[in-house]
C-alpha atoms as a PDB file:
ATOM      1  CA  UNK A   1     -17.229  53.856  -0.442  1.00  0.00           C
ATOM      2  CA  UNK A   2     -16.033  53.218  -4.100  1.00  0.00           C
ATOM      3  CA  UNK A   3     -18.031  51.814  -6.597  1.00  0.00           C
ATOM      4  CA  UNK A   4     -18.013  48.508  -7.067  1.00  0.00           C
ATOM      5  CA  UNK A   5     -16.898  47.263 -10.603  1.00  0.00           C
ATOM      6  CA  UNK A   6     -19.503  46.321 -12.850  1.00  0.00           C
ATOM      7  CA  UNK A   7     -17.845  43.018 -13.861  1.00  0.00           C
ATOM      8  CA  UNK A   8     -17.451  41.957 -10.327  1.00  0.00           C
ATOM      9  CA  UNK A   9     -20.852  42.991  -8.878  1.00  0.00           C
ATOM     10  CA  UNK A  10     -21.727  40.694 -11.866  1.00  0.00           C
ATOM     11  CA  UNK A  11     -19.617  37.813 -10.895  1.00  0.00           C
ATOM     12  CA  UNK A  12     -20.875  37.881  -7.284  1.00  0.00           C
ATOM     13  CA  UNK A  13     -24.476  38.155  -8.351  1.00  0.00           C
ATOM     14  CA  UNK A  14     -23.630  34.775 -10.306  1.00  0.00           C
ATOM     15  CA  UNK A  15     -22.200  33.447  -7.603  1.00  0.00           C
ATOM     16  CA  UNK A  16     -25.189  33.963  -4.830  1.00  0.00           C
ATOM     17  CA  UNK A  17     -27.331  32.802  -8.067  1.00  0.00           C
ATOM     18  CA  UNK A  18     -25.718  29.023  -7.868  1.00  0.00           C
ATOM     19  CA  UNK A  19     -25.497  28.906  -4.214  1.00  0.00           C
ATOM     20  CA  UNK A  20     -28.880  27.925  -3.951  1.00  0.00           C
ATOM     21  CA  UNK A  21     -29.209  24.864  -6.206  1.00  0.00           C
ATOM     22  CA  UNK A  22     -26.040  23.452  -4.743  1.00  0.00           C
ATOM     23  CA  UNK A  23     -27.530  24.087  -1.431  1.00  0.00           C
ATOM     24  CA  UNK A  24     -30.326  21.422  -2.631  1.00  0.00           C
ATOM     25  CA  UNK A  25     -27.628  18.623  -3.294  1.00  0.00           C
ATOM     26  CA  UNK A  26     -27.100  18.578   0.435  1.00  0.00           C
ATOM     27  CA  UNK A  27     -30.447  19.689   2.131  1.00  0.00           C
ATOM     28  CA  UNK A  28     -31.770  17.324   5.092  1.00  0.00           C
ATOM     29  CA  UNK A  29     -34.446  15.965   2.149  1.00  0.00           C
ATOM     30  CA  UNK A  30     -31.960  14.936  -0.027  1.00  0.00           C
ATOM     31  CA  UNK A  31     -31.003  11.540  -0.628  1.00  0.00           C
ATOM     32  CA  UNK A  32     -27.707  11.095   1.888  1.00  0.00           C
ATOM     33  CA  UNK A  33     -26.267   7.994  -0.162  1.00  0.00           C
ATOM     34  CA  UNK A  34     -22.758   9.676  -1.623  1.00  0.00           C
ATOM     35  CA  UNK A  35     -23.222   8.530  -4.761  1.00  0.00           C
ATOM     36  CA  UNK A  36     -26.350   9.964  -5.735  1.00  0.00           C
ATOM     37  CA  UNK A  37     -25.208  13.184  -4.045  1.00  0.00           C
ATOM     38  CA  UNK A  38     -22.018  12.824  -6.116  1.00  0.00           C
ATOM     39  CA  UNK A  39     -24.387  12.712  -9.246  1.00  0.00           C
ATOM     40  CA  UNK A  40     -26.402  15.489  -8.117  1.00  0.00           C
ATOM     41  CA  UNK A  41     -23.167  17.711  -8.016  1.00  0.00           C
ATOM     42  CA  UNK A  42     -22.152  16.542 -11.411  1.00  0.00           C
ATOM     43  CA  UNK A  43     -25.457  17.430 -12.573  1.00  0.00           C
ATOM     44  CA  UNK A  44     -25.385  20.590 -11.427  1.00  0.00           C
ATOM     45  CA  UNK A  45     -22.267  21.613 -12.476  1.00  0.00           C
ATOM     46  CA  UNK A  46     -23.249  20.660 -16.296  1.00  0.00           C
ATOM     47  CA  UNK A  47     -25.810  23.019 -15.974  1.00  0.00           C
ATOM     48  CA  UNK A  48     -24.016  25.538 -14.255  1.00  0.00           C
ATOM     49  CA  UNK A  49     -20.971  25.387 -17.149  1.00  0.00           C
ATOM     50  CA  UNK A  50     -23.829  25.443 -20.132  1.00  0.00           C
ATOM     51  CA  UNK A  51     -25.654  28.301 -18.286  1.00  0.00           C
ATOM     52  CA  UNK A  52     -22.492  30.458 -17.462  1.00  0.00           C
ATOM     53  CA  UNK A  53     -21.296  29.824 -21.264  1.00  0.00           C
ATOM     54  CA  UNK A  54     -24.710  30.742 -22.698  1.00  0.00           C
ATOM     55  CA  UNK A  55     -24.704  34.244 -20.410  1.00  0.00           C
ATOM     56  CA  UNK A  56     -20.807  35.159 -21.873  1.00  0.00           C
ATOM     57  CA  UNK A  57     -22.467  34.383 -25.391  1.00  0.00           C
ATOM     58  CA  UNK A  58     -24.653  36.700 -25.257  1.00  0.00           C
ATOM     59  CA  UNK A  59     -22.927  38.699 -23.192  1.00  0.00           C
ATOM     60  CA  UNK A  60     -25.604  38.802 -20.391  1.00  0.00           C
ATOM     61  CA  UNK A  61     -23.750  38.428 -17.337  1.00  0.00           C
ATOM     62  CA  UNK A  62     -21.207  41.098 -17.612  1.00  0.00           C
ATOM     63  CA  UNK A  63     -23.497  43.615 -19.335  1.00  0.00           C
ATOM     64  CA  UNK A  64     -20.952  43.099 -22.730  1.00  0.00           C
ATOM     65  CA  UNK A  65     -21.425  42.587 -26.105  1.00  0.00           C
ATOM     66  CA  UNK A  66     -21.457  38.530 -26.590  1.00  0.00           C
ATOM     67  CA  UNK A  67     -18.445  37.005 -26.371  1.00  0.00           C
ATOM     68  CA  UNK A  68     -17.022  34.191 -28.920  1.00  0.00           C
ATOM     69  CA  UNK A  69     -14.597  31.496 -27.967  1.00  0.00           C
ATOM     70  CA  UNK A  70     -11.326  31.950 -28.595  1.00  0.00           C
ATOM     71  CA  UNK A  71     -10.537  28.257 -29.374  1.00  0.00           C
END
């Protein structure tokens, strides 16, 4: 079997890392009024967009030197 690429065993690892937390928005617990689930998502997804910014920064997730913006 060929080895996987570094950048996308990275990206999957990510992936399996947010699948829990959005797992909670829906969970029988949860509150089941769409609105506050809809917030929960939104929520999440803040956290997830600051979180996957501040990994490329410092170049964390894909085991690279940081990484700056281009805009």
């Amino acid at each position: 079997m060929a080895e996987l690429d570094p950048s996308v065993a990275a990206w999957r690892v990510y992936c399996l890392s947010i699948a829990y937390p959005g797992e909670m928005v829906f969970a029988s617990g949860a509150p089941d009024d769409p609105d506050v689930r809809a917030e929960g998502i939104r929520a999440l997804s803040r956290y997830m967009a600051f979180g996957l910014e501040q990994s490329l920064r410092r170049g964390r997730l894909l085991g690279l030197s940081a990484i700056e913006p281009l805009g």
